[in-house]
N, C-alpha and C. Protein backbone atom coordinates (compact mmCIF):
# COMPACT_ATOMS: atom_id res chain seq x y z
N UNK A 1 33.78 15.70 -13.88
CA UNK A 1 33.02 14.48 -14.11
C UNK A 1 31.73 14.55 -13.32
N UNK A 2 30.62 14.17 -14.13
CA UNK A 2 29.53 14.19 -13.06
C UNK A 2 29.19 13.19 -12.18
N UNK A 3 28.35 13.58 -11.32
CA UNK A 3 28.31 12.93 -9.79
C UNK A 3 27.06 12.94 -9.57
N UNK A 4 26.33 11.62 -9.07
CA UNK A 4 25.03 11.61 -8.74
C UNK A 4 25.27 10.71 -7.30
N UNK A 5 24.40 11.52 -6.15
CA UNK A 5 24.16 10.43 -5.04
C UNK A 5 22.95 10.53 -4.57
N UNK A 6 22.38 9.45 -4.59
CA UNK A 6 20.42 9.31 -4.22
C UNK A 6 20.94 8.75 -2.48
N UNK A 7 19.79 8.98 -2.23
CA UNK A 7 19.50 8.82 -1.10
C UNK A 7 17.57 8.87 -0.69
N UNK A 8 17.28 8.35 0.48
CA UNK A 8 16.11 8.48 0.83
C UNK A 8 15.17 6.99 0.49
N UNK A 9 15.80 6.13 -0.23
CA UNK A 9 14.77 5.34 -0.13
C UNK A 9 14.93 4.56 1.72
N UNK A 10 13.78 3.31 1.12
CA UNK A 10 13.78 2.15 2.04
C UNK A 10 13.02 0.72 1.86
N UNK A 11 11.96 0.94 2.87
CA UNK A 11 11.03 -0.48 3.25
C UNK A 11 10.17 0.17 3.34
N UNK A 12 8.78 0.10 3.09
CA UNK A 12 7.69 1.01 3.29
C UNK A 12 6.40 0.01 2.87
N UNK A 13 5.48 0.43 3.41
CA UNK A 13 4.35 -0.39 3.37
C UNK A 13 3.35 -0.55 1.91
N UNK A 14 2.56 -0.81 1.20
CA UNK A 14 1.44 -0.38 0.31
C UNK A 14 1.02 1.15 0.81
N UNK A 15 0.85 2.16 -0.27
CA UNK A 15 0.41 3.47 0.73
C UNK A 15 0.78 4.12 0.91
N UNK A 16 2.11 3.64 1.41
CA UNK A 16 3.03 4.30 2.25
C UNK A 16 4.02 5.86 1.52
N UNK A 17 4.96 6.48 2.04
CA UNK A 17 5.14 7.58 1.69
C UNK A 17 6.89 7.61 1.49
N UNK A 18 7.41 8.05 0.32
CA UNK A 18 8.67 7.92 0.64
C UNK A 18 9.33 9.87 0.24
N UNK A 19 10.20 10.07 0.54
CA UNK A 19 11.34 11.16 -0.32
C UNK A 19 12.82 11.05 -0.82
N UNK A 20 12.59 11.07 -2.17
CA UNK A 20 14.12 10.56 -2.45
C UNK A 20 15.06 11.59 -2.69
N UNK A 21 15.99 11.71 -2.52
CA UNK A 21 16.76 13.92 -3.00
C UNK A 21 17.98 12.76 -3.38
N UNK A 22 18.56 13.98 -4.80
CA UNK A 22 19.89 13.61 -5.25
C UNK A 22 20.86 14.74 -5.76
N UNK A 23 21.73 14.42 -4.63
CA UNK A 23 22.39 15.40 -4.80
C UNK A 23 23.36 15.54 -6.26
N UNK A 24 23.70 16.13 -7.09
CA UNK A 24 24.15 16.09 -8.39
C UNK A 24 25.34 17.08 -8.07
N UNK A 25 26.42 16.92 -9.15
CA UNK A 25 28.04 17.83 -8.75
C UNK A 25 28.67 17.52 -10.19
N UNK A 26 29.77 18.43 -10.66
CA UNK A 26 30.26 17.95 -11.82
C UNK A 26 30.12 18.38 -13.25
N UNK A 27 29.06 19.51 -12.89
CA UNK A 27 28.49 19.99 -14.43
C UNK A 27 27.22 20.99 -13.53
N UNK A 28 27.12 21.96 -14.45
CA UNK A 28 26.30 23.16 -14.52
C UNK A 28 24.92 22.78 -14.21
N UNK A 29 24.59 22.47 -13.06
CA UNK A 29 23.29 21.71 -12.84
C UNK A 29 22.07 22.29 -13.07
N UNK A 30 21.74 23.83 -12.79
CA UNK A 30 21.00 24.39 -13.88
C UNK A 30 20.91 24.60 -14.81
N UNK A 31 22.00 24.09 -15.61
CA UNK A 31 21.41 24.02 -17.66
C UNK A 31 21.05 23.09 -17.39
N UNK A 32 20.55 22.09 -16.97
CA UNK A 32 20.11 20.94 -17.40
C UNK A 32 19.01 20.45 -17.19
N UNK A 33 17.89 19.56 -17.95
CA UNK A 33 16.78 19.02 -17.57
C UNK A 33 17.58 17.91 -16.75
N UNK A 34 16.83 17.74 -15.76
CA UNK A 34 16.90 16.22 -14.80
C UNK A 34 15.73 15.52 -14.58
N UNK A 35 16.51 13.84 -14.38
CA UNK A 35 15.33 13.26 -14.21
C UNK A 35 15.16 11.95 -13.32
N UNK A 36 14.59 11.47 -12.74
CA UNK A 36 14.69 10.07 -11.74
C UNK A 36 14.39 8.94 -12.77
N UNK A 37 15.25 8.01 -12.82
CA UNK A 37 15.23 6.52 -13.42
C UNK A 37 14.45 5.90 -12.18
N UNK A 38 14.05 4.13 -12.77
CA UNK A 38 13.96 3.02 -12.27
C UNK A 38 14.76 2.22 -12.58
N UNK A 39 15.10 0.98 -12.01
CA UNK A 39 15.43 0.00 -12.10
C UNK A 39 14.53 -1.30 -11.38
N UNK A 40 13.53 -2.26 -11.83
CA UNK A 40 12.96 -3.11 -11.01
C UNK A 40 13.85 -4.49 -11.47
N UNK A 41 14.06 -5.44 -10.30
CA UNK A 41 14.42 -6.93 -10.72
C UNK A 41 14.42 -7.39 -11.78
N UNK A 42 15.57 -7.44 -12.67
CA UNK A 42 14.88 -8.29 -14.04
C UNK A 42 14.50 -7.29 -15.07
N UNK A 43 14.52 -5.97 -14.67
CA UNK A 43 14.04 -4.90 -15.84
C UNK A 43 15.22 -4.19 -16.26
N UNK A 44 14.24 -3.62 -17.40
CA UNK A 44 15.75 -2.44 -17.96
C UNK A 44 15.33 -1.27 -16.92
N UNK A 45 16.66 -0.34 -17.25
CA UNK A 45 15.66 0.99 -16.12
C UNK A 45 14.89 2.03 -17.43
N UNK A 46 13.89 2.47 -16.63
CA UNK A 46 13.08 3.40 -17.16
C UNK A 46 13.06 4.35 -16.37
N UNK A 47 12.72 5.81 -17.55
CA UNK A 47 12.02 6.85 -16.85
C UNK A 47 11.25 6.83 -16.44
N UNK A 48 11.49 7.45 -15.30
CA UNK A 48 9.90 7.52 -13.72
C UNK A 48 9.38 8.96 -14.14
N UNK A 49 10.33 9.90 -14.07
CA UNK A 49 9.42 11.82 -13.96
C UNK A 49 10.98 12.39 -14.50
N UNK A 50 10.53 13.17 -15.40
CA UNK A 50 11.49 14.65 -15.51
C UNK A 50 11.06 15.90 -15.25
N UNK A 51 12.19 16.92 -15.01
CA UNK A 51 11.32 18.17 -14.83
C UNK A 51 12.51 19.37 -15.69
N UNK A 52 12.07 20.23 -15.88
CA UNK A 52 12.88 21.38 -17.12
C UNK A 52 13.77 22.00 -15.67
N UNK A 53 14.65 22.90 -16.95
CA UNK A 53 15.60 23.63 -16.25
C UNK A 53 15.41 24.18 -15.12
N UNK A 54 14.28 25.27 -15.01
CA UNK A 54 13.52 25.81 -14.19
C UNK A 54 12.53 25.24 -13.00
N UNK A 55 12.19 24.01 -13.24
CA UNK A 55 11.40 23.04 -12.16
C UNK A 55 9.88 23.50 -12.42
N UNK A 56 9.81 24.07 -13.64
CA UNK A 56 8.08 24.76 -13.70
C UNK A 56 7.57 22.99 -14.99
N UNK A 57 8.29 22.58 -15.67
CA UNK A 57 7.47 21.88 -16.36
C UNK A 57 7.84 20.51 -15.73
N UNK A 58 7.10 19.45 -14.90
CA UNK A 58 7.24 18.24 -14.87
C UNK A 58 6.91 17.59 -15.66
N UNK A 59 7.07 16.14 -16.16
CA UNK A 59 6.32 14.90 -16.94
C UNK A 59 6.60 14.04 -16.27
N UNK A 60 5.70 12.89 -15.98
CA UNK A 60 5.68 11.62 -15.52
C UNK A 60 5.24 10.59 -16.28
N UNK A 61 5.86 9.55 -16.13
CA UNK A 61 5.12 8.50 -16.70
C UNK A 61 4.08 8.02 -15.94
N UNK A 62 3.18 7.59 -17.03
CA UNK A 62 1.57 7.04 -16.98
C UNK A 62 1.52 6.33 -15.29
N UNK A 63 2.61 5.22 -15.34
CA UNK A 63 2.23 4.98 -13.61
C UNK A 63 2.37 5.35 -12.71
N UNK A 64 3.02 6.53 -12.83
CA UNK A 64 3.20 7.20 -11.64
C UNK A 64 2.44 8.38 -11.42
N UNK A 65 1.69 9.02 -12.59
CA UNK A 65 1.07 10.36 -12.79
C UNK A 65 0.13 10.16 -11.32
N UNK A 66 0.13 11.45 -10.64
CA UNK A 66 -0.97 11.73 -9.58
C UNK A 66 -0.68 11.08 -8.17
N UNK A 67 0.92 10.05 -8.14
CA UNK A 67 1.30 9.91 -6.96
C UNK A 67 2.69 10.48 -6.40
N UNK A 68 3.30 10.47 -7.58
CA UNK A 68 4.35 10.97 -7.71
C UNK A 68 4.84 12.25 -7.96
N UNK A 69 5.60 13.03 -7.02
CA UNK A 69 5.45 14.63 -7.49
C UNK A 69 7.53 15.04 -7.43
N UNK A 70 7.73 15.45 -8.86
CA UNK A 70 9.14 15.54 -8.88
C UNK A 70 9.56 17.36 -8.75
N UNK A 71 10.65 17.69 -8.25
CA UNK A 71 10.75 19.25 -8.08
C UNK A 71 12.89 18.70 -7.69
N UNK A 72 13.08 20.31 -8.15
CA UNK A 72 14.34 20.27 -7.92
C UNK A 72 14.68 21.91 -7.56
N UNK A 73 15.73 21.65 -6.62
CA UNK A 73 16.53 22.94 -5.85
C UNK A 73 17.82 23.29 -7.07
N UNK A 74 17.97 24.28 -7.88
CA UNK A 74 19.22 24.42 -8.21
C UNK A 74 20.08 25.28 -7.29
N UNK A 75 19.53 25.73 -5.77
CA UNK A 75 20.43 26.40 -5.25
C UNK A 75 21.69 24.80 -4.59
N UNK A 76 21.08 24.17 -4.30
CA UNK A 76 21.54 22.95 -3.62
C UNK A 76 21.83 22.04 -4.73
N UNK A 77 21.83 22.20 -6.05
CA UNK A 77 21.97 20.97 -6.80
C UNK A 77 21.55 19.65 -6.71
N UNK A 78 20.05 19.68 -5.94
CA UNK A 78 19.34 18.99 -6.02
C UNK A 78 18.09 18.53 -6.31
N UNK A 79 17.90 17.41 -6.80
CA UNK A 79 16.88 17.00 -7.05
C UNK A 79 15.97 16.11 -6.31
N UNK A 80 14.43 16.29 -6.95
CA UNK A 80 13.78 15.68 -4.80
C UNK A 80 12.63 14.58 -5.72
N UNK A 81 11.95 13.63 -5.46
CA UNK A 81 11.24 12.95 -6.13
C UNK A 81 10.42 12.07 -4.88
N UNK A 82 9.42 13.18 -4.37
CA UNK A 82 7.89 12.81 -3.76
C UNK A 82 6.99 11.54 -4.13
N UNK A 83 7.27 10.68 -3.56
CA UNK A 83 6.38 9.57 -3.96
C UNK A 83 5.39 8.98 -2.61
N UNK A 84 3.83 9.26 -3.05
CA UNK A 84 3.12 8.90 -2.12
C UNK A 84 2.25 7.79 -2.57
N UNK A 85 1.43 7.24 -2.10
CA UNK A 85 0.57 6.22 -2.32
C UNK A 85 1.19 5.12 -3.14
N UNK A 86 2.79 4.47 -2.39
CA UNK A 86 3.45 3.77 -3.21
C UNK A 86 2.78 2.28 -2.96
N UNK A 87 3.13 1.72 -4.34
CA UNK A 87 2.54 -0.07 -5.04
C UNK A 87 3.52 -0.74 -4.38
N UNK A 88 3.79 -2.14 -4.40
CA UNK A 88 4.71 -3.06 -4.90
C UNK A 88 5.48 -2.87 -6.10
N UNK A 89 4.36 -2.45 -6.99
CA UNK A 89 5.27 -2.70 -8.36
C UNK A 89 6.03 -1.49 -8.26
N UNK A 90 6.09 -0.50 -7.66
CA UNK A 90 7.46 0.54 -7.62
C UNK A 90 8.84 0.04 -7.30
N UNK A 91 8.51 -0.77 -6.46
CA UNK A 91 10.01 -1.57 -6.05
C UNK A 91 11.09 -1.36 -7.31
N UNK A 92 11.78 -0.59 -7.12
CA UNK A 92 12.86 -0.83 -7.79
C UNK A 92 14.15 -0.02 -7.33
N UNK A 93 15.85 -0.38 -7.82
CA UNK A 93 16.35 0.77 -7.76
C UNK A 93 16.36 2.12 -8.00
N UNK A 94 15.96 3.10 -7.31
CA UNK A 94 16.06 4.59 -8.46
C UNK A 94 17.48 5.71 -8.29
N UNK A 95 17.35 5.81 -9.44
CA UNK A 95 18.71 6.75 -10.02
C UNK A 95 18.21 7.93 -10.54
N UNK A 96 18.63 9.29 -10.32
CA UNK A 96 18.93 10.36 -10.93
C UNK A 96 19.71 10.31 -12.25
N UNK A 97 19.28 11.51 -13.14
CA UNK A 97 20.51 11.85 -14.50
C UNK A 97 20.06 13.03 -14.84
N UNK A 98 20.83 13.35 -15.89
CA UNK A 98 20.39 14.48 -16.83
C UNK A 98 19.58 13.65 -18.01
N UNK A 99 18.11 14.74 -18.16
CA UNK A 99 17.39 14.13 -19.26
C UNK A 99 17.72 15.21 -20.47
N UNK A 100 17.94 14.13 -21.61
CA UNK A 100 18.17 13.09 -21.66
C UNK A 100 19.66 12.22 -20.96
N UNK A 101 19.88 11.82 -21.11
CA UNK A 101 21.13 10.68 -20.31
C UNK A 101 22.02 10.82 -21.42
N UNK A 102 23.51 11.76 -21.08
CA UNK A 102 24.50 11.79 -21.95
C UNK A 102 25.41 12.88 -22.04
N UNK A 103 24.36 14.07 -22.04
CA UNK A 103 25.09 15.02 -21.86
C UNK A 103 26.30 15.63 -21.57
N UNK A 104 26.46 15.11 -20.31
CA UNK A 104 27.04 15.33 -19.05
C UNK A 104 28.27 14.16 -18.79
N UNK A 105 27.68 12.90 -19.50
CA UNK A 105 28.60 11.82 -19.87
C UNK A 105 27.59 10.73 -18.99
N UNK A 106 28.11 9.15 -19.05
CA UNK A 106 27.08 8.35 -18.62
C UNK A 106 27.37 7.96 -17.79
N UNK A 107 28.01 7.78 -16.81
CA UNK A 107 28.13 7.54 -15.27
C UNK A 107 26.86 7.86 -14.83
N UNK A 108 26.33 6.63 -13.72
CA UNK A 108 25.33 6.85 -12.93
C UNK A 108 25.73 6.71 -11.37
N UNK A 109 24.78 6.88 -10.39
CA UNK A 109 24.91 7.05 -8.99
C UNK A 109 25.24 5.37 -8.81
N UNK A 110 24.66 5.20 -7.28
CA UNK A 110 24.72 3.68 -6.60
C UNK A 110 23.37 3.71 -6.58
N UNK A 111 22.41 4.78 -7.11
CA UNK A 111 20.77 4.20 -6.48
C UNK A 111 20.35 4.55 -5.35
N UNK A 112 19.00 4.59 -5.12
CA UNK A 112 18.47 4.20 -3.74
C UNK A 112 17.47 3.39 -3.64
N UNK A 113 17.32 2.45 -3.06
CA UNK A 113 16.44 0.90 -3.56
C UNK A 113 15.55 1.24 -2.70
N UNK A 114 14.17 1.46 -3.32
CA UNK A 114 12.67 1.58 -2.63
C UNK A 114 12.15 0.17 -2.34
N UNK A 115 11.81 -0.18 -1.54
CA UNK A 115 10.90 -1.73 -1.46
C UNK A 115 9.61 -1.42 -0.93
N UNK A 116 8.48 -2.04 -1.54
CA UNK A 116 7.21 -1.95 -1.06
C UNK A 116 6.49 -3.12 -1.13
N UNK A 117 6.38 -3.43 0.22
CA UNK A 117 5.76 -4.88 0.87
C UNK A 117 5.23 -4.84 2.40
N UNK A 118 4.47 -5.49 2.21
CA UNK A 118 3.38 -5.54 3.65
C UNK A 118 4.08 -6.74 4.63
């Protein structure tokens, strides 16, 4: 069964700098594209960044392009998601998966809840 555990968020200022790593277990973690979700208050979750099997092709979404930098270890079965020059509006829970979400089956982690406020 697969296994996701995030870790790394917090409290952080406008600006400010975070690193999130998730460790993944449960399934062949190099066949797989992975990718970091959101969750904000009140929202559905969305994709934040994916990156290919290999960690050579990233994509991000539009709000995050140019602050956000995603990379993953398949020696460690993990995945790492660099976020600098963070908003308010990032605030949300974030979750790891396999992209697309299913594969592997749909169980998700507990999150790691970023907050950004002055």
């Amino acid at each position: 069964q697969a296994r996701f555990v995030e870790s790394g968020g917090g409290l952080v200022q406008p600006g400010g700098s975070l690193r999130l790593s998730c460790v993944a277990s449960g399934f062949p973690f190099r066949s797989y594209a992975m990718a970091w979700y959101r969750q904000g208050p009140g929202r559905e979750r969305d994709l934040v960044a994916q990156i290919s099997l290999g960690g050579t092709v990233p994509v991000y979404t539009e709000a995050v392009k140019g602050r956000f930098t995603i990379s993953r270890d398949n020696d460690k079965n993990t995945v790492y998601l660099q976020m600098d020059a963070l908003k308010p509006e990032d605030t949300s829970v974030y979750y790891c998966n396999t992209h697309p979400v299913g594969p592997v089956g749909y169980d998700w982690g507990q999150g790691t809840q970023v907050t950004v406020d002055s």
